[in-house]
PDB file of N, CA and C in Angstrom:
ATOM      1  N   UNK A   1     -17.996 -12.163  24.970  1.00  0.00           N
ATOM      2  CA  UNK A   1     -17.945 -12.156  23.523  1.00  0.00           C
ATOM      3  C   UNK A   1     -16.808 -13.059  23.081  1.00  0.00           C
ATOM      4  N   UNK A   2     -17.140 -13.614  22.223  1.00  0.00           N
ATOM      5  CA  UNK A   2     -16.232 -14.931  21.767  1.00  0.00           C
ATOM      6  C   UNK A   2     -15.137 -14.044  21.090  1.00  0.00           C
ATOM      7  N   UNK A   3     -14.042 -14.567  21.029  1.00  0.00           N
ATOM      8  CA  UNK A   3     -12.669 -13.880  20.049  1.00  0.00           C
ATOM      9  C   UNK A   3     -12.979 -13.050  18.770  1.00  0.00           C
ATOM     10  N   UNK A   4     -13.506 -14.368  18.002  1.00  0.00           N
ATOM     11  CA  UNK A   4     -13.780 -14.733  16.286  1.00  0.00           C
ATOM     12  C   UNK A   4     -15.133 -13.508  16.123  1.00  0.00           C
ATOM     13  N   UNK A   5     -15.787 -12.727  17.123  1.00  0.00           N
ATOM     14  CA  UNK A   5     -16.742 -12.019  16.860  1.00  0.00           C
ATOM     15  C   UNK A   5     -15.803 -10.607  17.244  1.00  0.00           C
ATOM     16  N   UNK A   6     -15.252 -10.375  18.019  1.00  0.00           N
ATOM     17  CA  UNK A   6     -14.231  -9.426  18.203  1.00  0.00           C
ATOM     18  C   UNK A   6     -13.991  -8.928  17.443  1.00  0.00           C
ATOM     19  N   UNK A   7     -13.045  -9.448  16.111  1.00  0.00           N
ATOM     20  CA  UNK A   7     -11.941  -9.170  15.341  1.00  0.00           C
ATOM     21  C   UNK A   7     -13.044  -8.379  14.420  1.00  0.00           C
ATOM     22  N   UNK A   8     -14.237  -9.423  13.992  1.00  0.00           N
ATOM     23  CA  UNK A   8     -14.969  -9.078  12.691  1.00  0.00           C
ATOM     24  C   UNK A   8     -15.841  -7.383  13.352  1.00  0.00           C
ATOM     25  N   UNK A   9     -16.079  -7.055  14.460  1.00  0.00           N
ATOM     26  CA  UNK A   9     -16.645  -6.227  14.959  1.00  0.00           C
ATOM     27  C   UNK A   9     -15.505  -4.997  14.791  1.00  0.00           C
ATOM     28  N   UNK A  10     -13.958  -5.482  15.302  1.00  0.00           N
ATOM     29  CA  UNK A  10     -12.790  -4.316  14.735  1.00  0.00           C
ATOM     30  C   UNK A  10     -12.721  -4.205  13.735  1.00  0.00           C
ATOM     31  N   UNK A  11     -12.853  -5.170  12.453  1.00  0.00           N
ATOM     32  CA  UNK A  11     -12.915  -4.689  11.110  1.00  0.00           C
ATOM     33  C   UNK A  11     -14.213  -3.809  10.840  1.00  0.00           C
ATOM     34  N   UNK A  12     -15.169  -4.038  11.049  1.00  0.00           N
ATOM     35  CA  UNK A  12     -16.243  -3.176  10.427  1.00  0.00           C
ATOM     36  C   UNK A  12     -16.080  -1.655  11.306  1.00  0.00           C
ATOM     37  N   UNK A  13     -15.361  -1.677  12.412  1.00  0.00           N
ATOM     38  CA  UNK A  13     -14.973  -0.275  12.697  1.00  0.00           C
ATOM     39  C   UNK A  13     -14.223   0.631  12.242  1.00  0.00           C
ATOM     40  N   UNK A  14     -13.174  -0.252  11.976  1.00  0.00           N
ATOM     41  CA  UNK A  14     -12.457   0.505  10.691  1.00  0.00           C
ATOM     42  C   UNK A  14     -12.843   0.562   9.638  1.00  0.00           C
ATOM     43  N   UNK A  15     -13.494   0.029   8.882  1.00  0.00           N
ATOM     44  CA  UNK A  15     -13.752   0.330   7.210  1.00  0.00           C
ATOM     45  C   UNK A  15     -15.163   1.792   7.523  1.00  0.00           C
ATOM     46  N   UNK A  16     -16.063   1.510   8.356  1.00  0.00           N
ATOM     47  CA  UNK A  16     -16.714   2.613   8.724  1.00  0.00           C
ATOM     48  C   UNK A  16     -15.814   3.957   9.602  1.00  0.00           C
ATOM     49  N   UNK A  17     -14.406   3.843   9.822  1.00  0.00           N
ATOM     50  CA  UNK A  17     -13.932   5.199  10.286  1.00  0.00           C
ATOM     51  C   UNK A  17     -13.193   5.487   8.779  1.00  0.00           C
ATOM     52  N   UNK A  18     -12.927   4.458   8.123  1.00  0.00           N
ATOM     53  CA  UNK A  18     -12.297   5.170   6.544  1.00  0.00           C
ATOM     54  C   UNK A  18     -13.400   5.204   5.842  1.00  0.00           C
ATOM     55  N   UNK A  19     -14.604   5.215   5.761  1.00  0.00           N
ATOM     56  CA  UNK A  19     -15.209   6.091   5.711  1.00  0.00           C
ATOM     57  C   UNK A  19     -15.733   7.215   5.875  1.00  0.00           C
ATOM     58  N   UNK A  20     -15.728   7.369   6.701  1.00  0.00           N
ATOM     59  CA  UNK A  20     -15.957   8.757   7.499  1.00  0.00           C
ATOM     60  C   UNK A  20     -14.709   9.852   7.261  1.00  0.00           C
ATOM     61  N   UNK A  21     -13.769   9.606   7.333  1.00  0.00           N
ATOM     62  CA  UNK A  21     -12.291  10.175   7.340  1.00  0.00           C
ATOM     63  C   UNK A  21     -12.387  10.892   5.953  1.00  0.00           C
ATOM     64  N   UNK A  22     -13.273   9.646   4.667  1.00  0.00           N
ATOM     65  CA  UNK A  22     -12.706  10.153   3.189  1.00  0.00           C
ATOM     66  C   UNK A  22     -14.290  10.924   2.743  1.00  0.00           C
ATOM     67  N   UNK A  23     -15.127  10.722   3.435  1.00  0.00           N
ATOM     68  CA  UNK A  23     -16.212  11.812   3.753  1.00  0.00           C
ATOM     69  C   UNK A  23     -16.291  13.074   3.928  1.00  0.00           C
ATOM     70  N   UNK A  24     -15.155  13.123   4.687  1.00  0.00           N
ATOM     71  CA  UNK A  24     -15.434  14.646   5.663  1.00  0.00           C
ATOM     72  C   UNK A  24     -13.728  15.432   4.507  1.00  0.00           C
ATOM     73  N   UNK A  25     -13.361  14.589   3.721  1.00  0.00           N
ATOM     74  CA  UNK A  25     -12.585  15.512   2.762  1.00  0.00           C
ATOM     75  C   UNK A  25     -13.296  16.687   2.187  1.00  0.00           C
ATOM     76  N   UNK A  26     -12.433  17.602   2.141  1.00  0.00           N
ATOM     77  CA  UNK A  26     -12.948  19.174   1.851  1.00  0.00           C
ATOM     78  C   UNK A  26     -13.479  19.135  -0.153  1.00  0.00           C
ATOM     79  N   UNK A  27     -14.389  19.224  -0.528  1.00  0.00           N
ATOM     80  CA  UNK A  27     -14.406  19.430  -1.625  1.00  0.00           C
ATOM     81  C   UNK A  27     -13.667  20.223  -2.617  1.00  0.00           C
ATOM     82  N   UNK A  28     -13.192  19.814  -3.931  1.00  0.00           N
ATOM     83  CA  UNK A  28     -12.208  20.208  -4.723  1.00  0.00           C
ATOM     84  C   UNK A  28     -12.843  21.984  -5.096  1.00  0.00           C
ATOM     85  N   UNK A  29     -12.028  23.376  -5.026  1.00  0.00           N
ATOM     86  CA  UNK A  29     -12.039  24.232  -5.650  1.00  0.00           C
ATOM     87  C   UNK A  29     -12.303  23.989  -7.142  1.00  0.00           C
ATOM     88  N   UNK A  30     -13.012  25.059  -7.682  1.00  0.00           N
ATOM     89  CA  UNK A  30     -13.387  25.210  -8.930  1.00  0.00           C
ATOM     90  C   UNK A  30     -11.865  25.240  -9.744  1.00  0.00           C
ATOM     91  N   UNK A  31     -10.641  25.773  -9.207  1.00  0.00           N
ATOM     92  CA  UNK A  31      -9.181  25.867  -9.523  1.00  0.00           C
ATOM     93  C   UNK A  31      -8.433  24.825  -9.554  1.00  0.00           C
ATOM     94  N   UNK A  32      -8.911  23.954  -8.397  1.00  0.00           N
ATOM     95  CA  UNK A  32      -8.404  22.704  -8.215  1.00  0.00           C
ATOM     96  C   UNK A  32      -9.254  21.448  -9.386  1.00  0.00           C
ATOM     97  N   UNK A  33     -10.322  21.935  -9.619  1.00  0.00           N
ATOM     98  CA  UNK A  33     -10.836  20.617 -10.860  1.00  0.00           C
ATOM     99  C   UNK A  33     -10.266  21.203 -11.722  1.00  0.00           C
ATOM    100  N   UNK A  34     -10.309  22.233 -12.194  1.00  0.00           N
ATOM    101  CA  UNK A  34      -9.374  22.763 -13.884  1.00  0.00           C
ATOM    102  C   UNK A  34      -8.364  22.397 -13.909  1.00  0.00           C
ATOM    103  N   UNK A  35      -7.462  22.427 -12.678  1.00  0.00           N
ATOM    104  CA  UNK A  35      -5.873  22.260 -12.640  1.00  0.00           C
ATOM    105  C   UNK A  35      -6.043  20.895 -12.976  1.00  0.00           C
ATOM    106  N   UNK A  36      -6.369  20.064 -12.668  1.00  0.00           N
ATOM    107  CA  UNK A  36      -6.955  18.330 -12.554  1.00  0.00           C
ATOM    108  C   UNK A  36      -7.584  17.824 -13.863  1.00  0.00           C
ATOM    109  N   UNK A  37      -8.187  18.761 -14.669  1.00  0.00           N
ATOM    110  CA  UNK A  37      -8.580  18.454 -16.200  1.00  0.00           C
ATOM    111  C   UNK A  37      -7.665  19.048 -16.914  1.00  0.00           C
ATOM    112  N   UNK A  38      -7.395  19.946 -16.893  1.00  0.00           N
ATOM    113  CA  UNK A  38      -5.832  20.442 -17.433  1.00  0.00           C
ATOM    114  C   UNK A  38      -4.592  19.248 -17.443  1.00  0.00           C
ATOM    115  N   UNK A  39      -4.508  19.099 -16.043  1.00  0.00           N
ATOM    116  CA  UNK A  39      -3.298  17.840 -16.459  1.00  0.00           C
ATOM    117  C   UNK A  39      -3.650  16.380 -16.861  1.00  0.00           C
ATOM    118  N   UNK A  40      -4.789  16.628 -16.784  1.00  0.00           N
ATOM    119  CA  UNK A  40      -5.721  14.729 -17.292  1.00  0.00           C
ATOM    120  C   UNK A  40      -4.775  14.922 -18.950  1.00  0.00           C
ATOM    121  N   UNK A  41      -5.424  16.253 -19.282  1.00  0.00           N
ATOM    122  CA  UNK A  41      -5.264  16.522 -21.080  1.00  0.00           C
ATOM    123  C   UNK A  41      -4.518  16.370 -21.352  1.00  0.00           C
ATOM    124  N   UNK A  42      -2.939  17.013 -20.526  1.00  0.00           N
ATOM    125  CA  UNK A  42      -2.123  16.820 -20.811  1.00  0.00           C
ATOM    126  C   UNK A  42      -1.076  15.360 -20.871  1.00  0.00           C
ATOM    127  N   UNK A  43      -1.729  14.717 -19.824  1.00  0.00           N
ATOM    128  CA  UNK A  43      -0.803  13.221 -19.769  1.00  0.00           C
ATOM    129  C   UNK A  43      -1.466  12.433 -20.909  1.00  0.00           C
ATOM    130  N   UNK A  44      -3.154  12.499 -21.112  1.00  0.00           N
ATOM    131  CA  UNK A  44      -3.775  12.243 -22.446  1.00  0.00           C
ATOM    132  C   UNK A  44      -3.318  12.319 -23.538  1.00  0.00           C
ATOM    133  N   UNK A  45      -2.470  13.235 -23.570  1.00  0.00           N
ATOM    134  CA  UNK A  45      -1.336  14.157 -25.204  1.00  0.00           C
ATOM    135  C   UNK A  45      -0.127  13.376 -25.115  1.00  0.00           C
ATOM    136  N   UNK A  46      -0.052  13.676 -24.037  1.00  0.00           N
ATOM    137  CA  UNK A  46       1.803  13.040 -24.097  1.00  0.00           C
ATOM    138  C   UNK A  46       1.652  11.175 -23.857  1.00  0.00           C
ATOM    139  N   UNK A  47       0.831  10.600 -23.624  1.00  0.00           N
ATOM    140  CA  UNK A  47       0.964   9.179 -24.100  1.00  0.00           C
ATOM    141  C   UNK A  47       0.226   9.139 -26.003  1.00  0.00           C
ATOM    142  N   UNK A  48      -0.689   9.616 -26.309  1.00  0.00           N
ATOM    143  CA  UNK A  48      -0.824   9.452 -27.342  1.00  0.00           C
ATOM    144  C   UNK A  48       0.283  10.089 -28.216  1.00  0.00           C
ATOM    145  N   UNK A  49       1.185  10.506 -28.133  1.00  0.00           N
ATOM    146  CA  UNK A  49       2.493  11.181 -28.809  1.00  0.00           C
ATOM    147  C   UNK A  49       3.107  10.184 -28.740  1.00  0.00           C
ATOM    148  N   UNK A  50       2.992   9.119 -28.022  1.00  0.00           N
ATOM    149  CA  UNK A  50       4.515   8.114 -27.631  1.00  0.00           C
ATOM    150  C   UNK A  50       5.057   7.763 -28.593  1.00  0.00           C
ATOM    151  N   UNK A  51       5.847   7.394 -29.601  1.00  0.00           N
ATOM    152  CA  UNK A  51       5.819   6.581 -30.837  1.00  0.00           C
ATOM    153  C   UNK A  51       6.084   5.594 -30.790  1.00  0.00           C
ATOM    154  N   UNK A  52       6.319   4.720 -29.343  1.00  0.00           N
ATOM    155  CA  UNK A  52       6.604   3.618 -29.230  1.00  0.00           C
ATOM    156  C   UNK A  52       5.813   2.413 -29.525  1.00  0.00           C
ATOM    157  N   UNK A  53       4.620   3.050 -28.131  1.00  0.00           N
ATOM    158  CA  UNK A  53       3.449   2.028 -27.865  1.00  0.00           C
ATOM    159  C   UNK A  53       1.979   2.745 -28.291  1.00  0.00           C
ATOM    160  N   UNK A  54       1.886   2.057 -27.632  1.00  0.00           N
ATOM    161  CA  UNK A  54      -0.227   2.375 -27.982  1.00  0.00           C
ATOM    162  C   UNK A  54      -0.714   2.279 -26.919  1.00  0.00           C
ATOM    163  N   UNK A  55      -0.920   3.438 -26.438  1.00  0.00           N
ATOM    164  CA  UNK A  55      -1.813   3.585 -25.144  1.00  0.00           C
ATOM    165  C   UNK A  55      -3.617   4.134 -25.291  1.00  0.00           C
ATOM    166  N   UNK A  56      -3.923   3.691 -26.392  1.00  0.00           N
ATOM    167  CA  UNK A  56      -5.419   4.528 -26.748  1.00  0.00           C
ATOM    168  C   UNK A  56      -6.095   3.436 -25.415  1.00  0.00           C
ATOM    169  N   UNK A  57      -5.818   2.308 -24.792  1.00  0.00           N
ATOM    170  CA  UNK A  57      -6.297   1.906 -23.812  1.00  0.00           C
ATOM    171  C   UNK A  57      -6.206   2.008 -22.189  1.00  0.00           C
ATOM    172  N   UNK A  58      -5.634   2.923 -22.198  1.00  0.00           N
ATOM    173  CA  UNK A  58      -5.118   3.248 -20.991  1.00  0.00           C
ATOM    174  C   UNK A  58      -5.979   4.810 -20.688  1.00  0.00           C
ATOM    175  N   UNK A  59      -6.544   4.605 -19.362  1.00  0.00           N
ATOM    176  CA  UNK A  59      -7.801   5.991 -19.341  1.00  0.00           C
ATOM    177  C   UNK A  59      -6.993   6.916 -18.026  1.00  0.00           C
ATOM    178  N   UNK A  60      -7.156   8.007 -17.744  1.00  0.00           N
ATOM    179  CA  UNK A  60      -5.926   8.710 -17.051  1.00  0.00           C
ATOM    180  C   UNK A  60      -7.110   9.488 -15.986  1.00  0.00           C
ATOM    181  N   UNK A  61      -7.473   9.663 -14.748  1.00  0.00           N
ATOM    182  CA  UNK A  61      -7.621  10.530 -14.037  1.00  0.00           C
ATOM    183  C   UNK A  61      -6.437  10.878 -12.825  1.00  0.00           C
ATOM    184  N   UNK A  62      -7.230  12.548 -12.885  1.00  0.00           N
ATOM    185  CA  UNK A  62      -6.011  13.330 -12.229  1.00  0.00           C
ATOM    186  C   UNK A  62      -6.480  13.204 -10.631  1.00  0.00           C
ATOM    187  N   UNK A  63      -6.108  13.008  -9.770  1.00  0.00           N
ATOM    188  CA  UNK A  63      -7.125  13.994  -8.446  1.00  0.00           C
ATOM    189  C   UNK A  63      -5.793  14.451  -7.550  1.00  0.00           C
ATOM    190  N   UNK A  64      -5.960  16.125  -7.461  1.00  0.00           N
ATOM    191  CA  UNK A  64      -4.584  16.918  -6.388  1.00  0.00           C
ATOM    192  C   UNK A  64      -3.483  16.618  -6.968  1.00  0.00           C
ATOM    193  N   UNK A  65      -3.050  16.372  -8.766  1.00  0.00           N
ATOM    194  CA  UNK A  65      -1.612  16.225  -9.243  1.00  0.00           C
ATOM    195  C   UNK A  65      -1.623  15.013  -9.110  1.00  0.00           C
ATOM    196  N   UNK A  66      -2.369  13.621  -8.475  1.00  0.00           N
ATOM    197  CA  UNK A  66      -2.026  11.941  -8.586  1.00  0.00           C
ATOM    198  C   UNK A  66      -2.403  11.665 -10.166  1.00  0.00           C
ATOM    199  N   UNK A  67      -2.040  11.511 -11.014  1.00  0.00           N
ATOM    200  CA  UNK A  67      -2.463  11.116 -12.033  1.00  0.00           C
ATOM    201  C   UNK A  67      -2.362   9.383 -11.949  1.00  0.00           C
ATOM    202  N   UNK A  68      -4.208   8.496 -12.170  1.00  0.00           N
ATOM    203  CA  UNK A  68      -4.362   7.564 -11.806  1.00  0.00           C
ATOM    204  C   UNK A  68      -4.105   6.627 -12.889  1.00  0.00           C
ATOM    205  N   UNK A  69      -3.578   5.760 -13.371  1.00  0.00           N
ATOM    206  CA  UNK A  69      -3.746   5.668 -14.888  1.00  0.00           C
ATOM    207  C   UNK A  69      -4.130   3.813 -14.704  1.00  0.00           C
ATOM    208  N   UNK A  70      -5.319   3.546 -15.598  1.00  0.00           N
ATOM    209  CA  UNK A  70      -6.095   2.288 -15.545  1.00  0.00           C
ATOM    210  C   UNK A  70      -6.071   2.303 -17.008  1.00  0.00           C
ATOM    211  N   UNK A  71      -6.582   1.024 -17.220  1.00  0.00           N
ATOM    212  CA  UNK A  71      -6.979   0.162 -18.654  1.00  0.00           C
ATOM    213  C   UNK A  71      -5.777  -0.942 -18.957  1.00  0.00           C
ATOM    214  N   UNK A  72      -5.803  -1.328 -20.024  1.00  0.00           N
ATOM    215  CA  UNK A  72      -5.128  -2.909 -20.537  1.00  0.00           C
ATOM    216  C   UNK A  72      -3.696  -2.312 -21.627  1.00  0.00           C
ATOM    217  N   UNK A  73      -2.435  -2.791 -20.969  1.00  0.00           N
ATOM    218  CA  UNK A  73      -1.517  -3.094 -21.805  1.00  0.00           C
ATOM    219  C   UNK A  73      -0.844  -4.322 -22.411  1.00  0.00           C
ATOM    220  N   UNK A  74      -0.352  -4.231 -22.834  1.00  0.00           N
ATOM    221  CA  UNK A  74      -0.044  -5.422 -23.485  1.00  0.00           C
ATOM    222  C   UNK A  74       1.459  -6.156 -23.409  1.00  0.00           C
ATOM    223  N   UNK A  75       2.473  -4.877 -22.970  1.00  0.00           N
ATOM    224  CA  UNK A  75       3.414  -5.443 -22.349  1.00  0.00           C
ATOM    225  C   UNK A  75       3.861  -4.544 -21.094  1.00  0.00           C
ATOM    226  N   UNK A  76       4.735  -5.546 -19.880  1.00  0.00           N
ATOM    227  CA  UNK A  76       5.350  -4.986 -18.996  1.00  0.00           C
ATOM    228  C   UNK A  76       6.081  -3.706 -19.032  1.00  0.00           C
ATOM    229  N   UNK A  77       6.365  -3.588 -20.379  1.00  0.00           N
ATOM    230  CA  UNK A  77       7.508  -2.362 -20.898  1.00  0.00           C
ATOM    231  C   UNK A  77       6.583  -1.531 -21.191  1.00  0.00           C
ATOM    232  N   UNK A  78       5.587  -1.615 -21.860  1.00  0.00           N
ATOM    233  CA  UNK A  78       4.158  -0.605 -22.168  1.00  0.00           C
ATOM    234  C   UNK A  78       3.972  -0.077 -21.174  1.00  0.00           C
ATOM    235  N   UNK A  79       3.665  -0.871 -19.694  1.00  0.00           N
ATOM    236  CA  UNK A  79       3.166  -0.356 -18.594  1.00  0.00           C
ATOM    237  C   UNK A  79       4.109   0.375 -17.747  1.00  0.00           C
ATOM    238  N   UNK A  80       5.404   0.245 -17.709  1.00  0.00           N
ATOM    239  CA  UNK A  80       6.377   1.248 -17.287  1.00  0.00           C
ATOM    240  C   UNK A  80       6.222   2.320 -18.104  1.00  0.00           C
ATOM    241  N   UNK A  81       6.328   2.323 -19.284  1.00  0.00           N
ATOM    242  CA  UNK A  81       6.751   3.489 -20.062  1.00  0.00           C
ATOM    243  C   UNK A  81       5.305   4.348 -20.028  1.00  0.00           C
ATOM    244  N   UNK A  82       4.056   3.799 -19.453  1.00  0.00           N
ATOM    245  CA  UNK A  82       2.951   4.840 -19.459  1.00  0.00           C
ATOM    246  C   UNK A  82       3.118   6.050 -18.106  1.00  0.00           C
ATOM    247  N   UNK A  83       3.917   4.949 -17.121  1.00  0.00           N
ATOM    248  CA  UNK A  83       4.132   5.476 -15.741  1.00  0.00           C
ATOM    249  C   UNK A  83       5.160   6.626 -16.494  1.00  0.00           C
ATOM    250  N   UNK A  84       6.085   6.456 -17.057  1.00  0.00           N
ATOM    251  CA  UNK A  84       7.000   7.739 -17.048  1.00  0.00           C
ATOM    252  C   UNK A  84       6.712   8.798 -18.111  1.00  0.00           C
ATOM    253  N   UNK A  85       5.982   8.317 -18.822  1.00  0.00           N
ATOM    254  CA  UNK A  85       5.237   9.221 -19.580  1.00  0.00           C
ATOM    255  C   UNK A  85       4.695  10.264 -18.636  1.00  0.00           C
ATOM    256  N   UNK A  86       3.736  10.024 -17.926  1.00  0.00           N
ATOM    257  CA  UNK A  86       2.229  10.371 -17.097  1.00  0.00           C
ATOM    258  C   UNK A  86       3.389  11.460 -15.977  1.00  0.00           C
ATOM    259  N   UNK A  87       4.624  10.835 -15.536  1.00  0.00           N
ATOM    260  CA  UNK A  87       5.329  11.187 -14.208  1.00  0.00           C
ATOM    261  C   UNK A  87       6.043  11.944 -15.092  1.00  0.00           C
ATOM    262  N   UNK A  88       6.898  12.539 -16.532  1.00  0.00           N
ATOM    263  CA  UNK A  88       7.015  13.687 -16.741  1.00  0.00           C
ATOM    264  C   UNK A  88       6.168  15.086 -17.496  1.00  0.00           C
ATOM    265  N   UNK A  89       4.989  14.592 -16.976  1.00  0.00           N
ATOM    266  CA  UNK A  89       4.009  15.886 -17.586  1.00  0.00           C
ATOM    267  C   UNK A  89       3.793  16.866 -16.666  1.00  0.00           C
ATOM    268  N   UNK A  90       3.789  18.030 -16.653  1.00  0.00           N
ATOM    269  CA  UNK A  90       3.943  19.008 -15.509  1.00  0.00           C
ATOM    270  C   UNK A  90       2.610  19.040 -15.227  1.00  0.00           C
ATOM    271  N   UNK A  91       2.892  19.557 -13.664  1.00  0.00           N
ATOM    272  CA  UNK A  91       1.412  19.159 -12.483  1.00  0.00           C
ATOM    273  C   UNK A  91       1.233  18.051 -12.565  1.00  0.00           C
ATOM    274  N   UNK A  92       2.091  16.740 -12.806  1.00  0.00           N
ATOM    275  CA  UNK A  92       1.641  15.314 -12.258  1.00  0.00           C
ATOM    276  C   UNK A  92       2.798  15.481 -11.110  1.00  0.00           C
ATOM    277  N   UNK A  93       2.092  15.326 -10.054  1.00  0.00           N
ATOM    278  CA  UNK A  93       2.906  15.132  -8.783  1.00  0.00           C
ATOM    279  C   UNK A  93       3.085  13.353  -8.193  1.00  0.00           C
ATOM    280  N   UNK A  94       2.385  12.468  -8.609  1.00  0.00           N
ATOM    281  CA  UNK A  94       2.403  11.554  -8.502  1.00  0.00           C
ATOM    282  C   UNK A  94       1.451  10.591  -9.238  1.00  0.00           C
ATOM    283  N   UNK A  95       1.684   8.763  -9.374  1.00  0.00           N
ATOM    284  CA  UNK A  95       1.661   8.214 -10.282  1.00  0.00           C
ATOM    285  C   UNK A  95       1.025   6.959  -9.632  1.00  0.00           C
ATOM    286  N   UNK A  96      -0.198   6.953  -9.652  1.00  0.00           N
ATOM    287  CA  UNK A  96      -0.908   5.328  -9.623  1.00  0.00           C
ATOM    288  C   UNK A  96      -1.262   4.485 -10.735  1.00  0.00           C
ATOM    289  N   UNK A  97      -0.299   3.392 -10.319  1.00  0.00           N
ATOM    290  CA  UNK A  97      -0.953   2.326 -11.357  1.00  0.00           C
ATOM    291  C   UNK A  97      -2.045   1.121 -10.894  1.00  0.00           C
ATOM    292  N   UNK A  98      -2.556   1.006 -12.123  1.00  0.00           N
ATOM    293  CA  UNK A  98      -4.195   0.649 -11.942  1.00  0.00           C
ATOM    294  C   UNK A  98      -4.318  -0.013 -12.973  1.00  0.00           C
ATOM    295  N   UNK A  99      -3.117  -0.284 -14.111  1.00  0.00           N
ATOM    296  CA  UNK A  99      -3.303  -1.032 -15.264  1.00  0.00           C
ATOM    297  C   UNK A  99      -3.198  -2.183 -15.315  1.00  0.00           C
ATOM    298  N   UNK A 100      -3.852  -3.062 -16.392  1.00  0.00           N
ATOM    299  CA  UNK A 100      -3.140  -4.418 -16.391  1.00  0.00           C
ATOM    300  C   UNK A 100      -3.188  -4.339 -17.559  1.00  0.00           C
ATOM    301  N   UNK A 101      -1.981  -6.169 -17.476  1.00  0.00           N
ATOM    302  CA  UNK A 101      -1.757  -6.383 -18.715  1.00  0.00           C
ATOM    303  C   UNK A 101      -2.802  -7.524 -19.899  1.00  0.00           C
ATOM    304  N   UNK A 102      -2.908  -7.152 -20.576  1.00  0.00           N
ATOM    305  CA  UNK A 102      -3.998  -8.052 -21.828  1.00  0.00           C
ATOM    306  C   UNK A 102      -3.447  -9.243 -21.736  1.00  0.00           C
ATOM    307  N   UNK A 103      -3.830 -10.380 -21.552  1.00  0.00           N
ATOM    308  CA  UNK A 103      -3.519 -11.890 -21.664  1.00  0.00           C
ATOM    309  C   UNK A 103      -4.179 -12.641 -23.090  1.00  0.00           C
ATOM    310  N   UNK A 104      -3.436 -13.050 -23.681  1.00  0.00           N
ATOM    311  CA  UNK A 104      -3.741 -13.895 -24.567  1.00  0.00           C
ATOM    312  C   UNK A 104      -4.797 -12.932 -25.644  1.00  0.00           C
ATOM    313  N   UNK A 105      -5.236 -11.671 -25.368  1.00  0.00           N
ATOM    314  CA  UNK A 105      -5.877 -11.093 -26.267  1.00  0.00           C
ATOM    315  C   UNK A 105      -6.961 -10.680 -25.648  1.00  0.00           C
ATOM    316  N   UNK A 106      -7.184 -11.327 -24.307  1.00  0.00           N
ATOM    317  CA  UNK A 106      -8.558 -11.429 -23.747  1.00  0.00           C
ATOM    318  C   UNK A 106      -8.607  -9.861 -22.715  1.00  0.00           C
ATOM    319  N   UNK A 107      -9.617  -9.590 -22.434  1.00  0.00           N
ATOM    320  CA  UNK A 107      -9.763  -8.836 -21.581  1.00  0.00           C
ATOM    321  C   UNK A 107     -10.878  -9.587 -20.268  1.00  0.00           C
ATOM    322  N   UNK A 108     -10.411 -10.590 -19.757  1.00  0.00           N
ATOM    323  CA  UNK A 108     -10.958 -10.850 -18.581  1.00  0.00           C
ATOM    324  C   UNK A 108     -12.420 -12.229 -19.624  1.00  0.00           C
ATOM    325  N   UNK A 109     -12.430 -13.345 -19.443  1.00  0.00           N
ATOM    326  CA  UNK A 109     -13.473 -14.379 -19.813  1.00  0.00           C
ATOM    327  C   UNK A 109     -12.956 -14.500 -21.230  1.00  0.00           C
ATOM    328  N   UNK A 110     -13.649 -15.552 -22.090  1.00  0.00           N
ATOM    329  CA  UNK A 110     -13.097 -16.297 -23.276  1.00  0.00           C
ATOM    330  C   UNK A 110     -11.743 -17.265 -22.609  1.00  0.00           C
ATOM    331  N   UNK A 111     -11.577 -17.705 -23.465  1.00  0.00           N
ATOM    332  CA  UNK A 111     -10.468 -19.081 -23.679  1.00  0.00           C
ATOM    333  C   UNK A 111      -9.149 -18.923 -24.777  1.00  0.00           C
ATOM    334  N   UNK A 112      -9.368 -17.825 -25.026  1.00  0.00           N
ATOM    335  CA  UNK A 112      -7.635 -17.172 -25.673  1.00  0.00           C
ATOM    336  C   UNK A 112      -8.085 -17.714 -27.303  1.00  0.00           C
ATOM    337  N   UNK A 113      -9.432 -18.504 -27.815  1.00  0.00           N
ATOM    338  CA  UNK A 113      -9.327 -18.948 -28.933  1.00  0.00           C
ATOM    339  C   UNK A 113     -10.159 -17.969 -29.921  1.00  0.00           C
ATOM    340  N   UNK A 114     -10.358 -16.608 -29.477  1.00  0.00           N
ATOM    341  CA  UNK A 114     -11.260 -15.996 -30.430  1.00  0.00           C
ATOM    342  C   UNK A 114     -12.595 -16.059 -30.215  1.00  0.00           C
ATOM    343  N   UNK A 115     -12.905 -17.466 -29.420  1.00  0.00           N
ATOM    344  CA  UNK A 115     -14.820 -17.722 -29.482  1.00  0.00           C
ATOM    345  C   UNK A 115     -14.845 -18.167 -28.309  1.00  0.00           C
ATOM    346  N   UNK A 116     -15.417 -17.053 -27.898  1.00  0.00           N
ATOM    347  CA  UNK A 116     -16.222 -16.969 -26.517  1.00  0.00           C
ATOM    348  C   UNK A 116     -17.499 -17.420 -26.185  1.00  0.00           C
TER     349      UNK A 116
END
């Protein structure tokens, strides 16, 4: 077997054992999704309270206390301050970011001039 077929044969072994690995995770308790929509609501509350910024674009899932937080900000300082928002709401045990920032107005295609 040539090298260059090797490697690509070890990659597809691994992406099929992390599969398998995130497969065989135990399904969430009926206690464990409430606890998990419970604190969605709550990091939901406490960024829309901010009086700083505007986070109505920023969408929040919880999974086991990670509160994941995605969508478009608009500045670097927006996107910190959603992280510490989200990281002092109780039952957030931890904090993924997943956001980006809005360029020129755009959300991904157009030419920054309004007409797409």
């Amino acid at each position: 077997m040539r090298p260059e077929r090797r490697g690509g044969t070890y990659a597809i072994l691994v992406a099929s054992v992390g599969v398998v690995a995130r497969a065989s995770s135990p399904p969430k308790s009926p206690e464990q999704e409430w606890t998990d929509a419970a604190t969605t609501e709550r990091v939901l509350a406490a960024l829309e309270a901010n009086p700083i910024y505007y986070f109505r674009d920023v969408e929040v899932a919880v999974d086991y206390g990670v509160a994941r937080l995605s969508g478009y900000l608009w500045t670097t300082d927006a996107l910190y301050a959603a992280q510490d928002v989200a990281r002092r709401v109780p039952g957030v045990t931890g904090v993924q970011d997943a956001m980006e920032l809005e360029r020129q107005g755009n959300r991904g295609g157009g030419d920054g001039t309004g007409s797409n």
